[in-house]
PDB file of N, CA and C in Angstrom:
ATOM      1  N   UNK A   1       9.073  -1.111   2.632  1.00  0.00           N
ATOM      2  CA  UNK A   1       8.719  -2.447   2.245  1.00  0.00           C
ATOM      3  C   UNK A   1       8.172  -2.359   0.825  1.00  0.00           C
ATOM      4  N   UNK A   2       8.352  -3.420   0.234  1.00  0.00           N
ATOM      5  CA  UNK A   2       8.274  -3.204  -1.375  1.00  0.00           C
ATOM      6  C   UNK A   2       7.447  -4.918  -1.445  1.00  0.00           C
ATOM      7  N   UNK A   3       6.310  -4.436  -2.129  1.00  0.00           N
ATOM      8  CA  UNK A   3       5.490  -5.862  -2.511  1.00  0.00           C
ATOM      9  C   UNK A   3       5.279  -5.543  -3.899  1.00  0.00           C
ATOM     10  N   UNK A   4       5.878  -6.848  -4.161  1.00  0.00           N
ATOM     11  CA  UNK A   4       5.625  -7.191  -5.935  1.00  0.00           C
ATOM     12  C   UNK A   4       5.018  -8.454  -6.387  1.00  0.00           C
ATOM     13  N   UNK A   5       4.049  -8.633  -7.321  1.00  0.00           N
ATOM     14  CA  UNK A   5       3.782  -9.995  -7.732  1.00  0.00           C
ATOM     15  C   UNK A   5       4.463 -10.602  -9.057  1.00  0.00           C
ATOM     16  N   UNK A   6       5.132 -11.779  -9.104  1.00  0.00           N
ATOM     17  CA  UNK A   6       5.911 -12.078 -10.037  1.00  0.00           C
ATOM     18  C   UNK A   6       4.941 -12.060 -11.380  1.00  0.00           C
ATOM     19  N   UNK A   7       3.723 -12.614 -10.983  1.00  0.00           N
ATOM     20  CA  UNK A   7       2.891 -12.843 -12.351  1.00  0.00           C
ATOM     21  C   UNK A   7       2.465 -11.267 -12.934  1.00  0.00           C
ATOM     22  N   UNK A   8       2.773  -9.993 -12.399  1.00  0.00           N
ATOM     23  CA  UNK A   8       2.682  -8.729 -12.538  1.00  0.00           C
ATOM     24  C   UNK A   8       3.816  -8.102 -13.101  1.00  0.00           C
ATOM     25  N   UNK A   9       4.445  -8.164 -14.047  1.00  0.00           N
ATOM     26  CA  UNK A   9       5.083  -7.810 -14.419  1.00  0.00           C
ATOM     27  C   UNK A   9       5.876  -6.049 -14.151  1.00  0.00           C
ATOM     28  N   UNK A  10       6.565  -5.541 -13.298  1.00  0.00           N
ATOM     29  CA  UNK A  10       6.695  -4.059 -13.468  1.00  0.00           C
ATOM     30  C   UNK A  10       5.801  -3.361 -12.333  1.00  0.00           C
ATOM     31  N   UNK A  11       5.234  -4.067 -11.544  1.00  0.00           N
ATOM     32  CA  UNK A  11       3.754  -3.572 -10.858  1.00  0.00           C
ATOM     33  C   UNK A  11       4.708  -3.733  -9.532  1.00  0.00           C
ATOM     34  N   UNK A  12       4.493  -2.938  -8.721  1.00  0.00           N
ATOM     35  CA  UNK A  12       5.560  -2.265  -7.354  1.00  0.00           C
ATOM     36  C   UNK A  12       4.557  -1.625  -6.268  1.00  0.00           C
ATOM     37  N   UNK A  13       4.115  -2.087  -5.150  1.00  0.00           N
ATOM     38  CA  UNK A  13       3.287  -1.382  -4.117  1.00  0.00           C
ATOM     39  C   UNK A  13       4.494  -1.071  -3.133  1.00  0.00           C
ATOM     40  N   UNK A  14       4.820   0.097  -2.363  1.00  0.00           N
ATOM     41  CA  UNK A  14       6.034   0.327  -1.742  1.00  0.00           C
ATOM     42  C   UNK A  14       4.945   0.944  -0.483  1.00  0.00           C
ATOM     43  N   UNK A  15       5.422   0.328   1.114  1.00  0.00           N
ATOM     44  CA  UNK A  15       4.607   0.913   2.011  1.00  0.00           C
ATOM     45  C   UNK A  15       5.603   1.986   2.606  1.00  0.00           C
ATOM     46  N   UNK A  16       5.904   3.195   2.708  1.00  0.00           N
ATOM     47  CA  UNK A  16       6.414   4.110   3.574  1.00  0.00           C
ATOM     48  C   UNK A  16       5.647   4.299   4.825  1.00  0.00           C
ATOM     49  N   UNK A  17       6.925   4.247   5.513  1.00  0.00           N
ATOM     50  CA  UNK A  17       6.581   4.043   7.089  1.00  0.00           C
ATOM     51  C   UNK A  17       7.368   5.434   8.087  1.00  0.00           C
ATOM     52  N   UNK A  18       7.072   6.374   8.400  1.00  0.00           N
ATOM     53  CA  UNK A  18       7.797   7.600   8.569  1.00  0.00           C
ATOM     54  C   UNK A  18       7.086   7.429   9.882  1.00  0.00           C
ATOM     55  N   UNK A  19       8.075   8.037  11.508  1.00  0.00           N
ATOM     56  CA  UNK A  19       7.791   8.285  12.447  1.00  0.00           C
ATOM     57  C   UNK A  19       8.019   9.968  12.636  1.00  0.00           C
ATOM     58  N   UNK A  20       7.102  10.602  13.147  1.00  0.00           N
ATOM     59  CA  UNK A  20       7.202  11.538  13.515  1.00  0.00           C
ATOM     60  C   UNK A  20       7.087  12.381  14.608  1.00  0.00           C
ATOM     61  N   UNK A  21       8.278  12.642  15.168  1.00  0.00           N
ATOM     62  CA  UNK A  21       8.453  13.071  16.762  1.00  0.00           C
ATOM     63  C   UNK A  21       8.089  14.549  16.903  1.00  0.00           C
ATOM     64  N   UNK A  22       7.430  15.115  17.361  1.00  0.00           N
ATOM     65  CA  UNK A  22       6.915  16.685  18.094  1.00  0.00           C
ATOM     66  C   UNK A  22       7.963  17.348  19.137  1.00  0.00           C
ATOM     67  N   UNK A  23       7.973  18.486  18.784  1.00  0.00           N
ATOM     68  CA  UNK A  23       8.768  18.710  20.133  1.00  0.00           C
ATOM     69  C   UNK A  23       8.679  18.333  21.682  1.00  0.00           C
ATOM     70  N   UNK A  24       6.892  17.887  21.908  1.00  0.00           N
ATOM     71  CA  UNK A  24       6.809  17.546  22.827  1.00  0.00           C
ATOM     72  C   UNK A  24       7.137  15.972  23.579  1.00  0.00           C
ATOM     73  N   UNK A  25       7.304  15.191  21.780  1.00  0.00           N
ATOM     74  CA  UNK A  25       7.552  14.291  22.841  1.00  0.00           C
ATOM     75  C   UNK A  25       6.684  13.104  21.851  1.00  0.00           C
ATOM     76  N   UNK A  26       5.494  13.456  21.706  1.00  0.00           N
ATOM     77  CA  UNK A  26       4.353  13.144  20.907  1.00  0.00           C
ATOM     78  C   UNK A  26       5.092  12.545  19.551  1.00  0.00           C
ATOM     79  N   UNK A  27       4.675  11.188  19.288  1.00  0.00           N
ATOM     80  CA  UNK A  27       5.030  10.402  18.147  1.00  0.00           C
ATOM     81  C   UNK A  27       3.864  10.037  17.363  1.00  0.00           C
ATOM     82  N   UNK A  28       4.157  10.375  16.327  1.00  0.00           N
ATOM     83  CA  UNK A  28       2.559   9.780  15.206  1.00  0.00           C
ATOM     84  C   UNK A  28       2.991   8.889  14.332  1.00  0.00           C
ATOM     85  N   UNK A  29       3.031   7.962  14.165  1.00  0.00           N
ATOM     86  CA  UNK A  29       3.138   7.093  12.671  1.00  0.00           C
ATOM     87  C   UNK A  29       2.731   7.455  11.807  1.00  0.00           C
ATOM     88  N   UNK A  30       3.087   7.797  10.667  1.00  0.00           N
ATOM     89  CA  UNK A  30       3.041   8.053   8.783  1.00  0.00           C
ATOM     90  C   UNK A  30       2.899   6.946   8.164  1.00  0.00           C
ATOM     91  N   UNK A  31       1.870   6.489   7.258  1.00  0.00           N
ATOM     92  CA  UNK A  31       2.110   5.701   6.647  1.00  0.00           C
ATOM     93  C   UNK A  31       1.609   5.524   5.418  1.00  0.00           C
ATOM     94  N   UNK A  32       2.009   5.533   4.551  1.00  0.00           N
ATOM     95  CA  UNK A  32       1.845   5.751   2.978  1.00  0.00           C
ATOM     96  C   UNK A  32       2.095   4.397   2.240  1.00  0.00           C
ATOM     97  N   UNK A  33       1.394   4.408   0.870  1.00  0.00           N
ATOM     98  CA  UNK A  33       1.493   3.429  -0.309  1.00  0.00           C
ATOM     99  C   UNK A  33       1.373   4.513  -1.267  1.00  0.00           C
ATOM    100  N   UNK A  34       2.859   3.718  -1.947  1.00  0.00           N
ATOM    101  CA  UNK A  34       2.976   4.437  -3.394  1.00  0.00           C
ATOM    102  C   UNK A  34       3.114   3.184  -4.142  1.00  0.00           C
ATOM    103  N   UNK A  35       2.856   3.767  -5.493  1.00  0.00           N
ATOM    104  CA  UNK A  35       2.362   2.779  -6.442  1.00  0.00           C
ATOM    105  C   UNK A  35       3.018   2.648  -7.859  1.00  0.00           C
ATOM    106  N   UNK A  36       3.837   1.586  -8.347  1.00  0.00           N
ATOM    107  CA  UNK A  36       4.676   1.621  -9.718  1.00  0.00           C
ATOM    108  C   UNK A  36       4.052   0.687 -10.611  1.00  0.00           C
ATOM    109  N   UNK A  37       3.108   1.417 -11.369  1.00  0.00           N
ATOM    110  CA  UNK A  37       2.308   0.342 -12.139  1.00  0.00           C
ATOM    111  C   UNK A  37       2.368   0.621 -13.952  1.00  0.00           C
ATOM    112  N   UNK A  38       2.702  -0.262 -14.425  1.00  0.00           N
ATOM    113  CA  UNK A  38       2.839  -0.511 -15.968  1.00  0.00           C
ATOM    114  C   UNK A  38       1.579  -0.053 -16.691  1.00  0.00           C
ATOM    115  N   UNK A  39       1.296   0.896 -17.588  1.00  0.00           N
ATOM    116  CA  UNK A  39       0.369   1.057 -18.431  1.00  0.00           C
ATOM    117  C   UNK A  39      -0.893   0.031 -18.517  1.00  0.00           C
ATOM    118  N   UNK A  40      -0.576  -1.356 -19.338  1.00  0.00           N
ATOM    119  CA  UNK A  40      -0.885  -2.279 -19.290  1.00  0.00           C
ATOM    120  C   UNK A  40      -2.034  -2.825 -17.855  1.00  0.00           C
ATOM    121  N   UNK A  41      -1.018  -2.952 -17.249  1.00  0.00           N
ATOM    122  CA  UNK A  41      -1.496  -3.553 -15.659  1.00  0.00           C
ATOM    123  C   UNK A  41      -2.668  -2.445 -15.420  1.00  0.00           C
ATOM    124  N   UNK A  42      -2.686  -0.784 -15.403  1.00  0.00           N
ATOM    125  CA  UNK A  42      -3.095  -0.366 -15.124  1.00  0.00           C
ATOM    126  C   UNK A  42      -4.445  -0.475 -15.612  1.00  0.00           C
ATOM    127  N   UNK A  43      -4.350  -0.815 -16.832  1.00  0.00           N
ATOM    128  CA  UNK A  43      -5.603  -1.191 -17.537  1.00  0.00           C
ATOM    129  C   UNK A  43      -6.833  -1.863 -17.986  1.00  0.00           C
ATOM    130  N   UNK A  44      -5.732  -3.151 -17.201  1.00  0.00           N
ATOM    131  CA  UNK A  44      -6.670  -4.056 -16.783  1.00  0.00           C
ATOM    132  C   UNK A  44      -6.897  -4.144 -15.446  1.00  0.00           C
ATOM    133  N   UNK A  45      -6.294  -3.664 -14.642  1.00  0.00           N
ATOM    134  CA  UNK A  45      -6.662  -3.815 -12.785  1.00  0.00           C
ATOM    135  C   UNK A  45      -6.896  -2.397 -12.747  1.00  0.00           C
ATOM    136  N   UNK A  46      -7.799  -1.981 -12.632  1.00  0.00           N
ATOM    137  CA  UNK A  46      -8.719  -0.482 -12.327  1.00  0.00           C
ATOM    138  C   UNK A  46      -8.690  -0.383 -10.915  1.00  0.00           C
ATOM    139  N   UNK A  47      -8.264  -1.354  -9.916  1.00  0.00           N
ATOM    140  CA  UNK A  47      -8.170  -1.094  -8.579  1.00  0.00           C
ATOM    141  C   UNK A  47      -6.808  -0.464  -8.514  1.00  0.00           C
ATOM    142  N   UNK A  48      -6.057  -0.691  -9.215  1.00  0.00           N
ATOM    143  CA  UNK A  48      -4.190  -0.607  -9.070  1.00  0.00           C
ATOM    144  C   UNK A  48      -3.981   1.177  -8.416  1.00  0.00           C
ATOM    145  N   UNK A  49      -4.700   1.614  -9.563  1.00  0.00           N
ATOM    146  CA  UNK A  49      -4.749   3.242  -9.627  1.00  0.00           C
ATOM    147  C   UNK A  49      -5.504   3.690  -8.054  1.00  0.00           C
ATOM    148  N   UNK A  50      -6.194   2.697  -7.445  1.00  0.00           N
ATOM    149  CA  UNK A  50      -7.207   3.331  -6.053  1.00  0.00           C
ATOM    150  C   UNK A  50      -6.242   2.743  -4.962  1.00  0.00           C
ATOM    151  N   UNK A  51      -5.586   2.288  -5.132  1.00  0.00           N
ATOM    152  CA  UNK A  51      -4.960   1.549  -4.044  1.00  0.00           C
ATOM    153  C   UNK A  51      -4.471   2.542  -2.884  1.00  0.00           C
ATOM    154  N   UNK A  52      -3.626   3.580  -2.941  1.00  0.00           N
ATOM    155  CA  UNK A  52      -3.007   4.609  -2.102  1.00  0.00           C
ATOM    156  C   UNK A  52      -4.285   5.029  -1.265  1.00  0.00           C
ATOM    157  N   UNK A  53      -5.505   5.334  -2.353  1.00  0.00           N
ATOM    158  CA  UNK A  53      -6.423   5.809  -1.347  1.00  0.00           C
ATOM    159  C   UNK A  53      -7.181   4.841  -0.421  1.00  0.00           C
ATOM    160  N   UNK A  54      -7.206   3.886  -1.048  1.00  0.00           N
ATOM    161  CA  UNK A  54      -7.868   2.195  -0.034  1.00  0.00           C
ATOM    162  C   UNK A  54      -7.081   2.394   0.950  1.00  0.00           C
ATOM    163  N   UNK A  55      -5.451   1.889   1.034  1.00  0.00           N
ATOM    164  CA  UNK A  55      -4.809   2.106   1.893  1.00  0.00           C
ATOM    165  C   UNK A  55      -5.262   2.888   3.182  1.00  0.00           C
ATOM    166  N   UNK A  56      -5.169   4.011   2.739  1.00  0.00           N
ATOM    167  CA  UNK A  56      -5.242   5.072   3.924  1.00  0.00           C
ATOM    168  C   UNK A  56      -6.269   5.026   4.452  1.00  0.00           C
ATOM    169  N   UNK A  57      -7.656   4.181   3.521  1.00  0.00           N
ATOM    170  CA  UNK A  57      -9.283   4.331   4.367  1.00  0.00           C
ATOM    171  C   UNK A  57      -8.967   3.256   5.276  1.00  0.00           C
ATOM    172  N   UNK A  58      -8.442   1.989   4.852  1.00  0.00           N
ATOM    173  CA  UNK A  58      -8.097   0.672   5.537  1.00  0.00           C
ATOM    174  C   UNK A  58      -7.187   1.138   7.100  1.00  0.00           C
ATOM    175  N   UNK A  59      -6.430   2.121   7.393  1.00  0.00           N
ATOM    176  CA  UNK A  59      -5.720   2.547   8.007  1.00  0.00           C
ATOM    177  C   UNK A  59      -6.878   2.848   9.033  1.00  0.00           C
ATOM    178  N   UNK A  60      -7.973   3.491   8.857  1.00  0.00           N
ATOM    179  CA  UNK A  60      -8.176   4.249   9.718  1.00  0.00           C
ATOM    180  C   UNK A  60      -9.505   3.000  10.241  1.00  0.00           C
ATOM    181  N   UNK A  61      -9.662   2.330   9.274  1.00  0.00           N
ATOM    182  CA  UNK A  61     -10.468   1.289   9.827  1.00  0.00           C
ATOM    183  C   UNK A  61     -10.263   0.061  10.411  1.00  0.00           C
ATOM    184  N   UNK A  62      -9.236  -0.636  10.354  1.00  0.00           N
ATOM    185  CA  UNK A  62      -8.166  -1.398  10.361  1.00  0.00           C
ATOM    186  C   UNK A  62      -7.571  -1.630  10.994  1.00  0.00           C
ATOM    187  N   UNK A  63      -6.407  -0.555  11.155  1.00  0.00           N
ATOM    188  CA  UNK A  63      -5.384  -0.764  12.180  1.00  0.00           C
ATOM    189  C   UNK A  63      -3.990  -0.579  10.994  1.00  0.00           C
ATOM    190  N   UNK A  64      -2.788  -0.439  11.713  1.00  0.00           N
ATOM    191  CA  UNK A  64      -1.771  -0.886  10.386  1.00  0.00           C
ATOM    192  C   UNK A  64      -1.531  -1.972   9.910  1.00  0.00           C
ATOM    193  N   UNK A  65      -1.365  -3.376  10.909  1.00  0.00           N
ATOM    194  CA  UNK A  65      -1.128  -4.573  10.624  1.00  0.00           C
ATOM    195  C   UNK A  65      -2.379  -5.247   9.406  1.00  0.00           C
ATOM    196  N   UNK A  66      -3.365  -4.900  10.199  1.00  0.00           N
ATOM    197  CA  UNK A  66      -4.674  -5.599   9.500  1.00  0.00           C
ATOM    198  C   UNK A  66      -4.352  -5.227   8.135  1.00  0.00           C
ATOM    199  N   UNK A  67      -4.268  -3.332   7.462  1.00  0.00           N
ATOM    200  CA  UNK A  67      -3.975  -2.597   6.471  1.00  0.00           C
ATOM    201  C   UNK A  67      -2.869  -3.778   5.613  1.00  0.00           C
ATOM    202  N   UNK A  68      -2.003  -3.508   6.526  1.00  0.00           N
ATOM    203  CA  UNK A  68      -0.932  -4.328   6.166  1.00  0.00           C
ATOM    204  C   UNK A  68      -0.993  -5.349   4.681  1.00  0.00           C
ATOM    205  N   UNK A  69      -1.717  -6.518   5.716  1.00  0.00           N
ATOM    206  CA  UNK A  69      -2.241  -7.631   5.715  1.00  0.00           C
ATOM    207  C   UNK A  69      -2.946  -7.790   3.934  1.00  0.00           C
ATOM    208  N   UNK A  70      -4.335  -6.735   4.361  1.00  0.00           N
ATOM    209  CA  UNK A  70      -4.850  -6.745   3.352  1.00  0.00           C
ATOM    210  C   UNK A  70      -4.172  -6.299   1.784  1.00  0.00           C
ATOM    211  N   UNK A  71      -3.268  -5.228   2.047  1.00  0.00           N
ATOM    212  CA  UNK A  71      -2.619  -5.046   0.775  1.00  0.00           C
ATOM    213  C   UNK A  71      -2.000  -6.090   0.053  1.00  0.00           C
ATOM    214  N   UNK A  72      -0.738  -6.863   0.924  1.00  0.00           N
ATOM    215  CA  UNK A  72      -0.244  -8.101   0.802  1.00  0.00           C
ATOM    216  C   UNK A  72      -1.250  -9.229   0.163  1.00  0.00           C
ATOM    217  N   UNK A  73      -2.106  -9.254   0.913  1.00  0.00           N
ATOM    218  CA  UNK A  73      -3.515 -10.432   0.108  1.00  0.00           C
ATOM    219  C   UNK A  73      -3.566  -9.940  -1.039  1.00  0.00           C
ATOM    220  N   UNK A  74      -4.143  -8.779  -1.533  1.00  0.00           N
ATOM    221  CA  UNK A  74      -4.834  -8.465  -2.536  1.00  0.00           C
ATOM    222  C   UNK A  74      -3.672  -8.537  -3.694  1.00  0.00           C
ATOM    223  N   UNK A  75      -2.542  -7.865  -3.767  1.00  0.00           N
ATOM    224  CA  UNK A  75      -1.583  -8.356  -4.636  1.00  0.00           C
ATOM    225  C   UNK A  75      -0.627  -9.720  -4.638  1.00  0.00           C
ATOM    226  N   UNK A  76      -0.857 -10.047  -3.421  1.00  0.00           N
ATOM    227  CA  UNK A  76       0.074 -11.760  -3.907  1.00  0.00           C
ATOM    228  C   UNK A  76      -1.456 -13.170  -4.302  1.00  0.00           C
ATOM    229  N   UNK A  77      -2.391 -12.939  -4.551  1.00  0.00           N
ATOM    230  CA  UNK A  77      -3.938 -13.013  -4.951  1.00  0.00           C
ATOM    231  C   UNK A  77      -3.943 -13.711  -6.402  1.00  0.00           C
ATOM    232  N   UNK A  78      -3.648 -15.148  -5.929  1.00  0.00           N
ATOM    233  CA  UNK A  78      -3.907 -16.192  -7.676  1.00  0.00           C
ATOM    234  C   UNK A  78      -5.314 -15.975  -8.319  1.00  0.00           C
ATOM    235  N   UNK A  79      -5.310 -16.290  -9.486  1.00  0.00           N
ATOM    236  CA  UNK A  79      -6.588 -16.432 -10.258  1.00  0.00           C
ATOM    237  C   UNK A  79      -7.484 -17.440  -9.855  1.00  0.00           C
TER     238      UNK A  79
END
């Protein structure tokens, strides 16, 4: 899944979603944010650069959907 804000020019949050099966049987969900952010953008949004790691704290506090949720807010997020 790929979230972009139009008023962001170049700025790309991508959620990877990887299942991972065990030999036993045992399935874990993976889930990652990677981040395509413009010089610029980066410079003025100082959160842009923390985001992967928010993510993953939000994960464990959260849930995935909630995680979800919140990423989506925070970048589709008018002035």
């Amino acid at each position: 899944m790929v979230l972009k804000n139009i008023e962001l020019s170049g700025f790309e949050l991508m959620i990877v979603w990887k299942i991972h099966v065990d030999q036993d049987g045992k399935v874990v969900p993976v889930l990652d944010l990677l981040s395509k952010i413009p010089m610029p953008v980066l410079e003025d949004k100082k959160f842009a650069s923390d985001m992967p790691h928010w993510f993953r704290s939000l994960l464990h506090v959260l849930g995935i959907e909630a995680s979800i949720e919140a990423v989506i807010k925070s970048v589709c997020r008018s002035k």
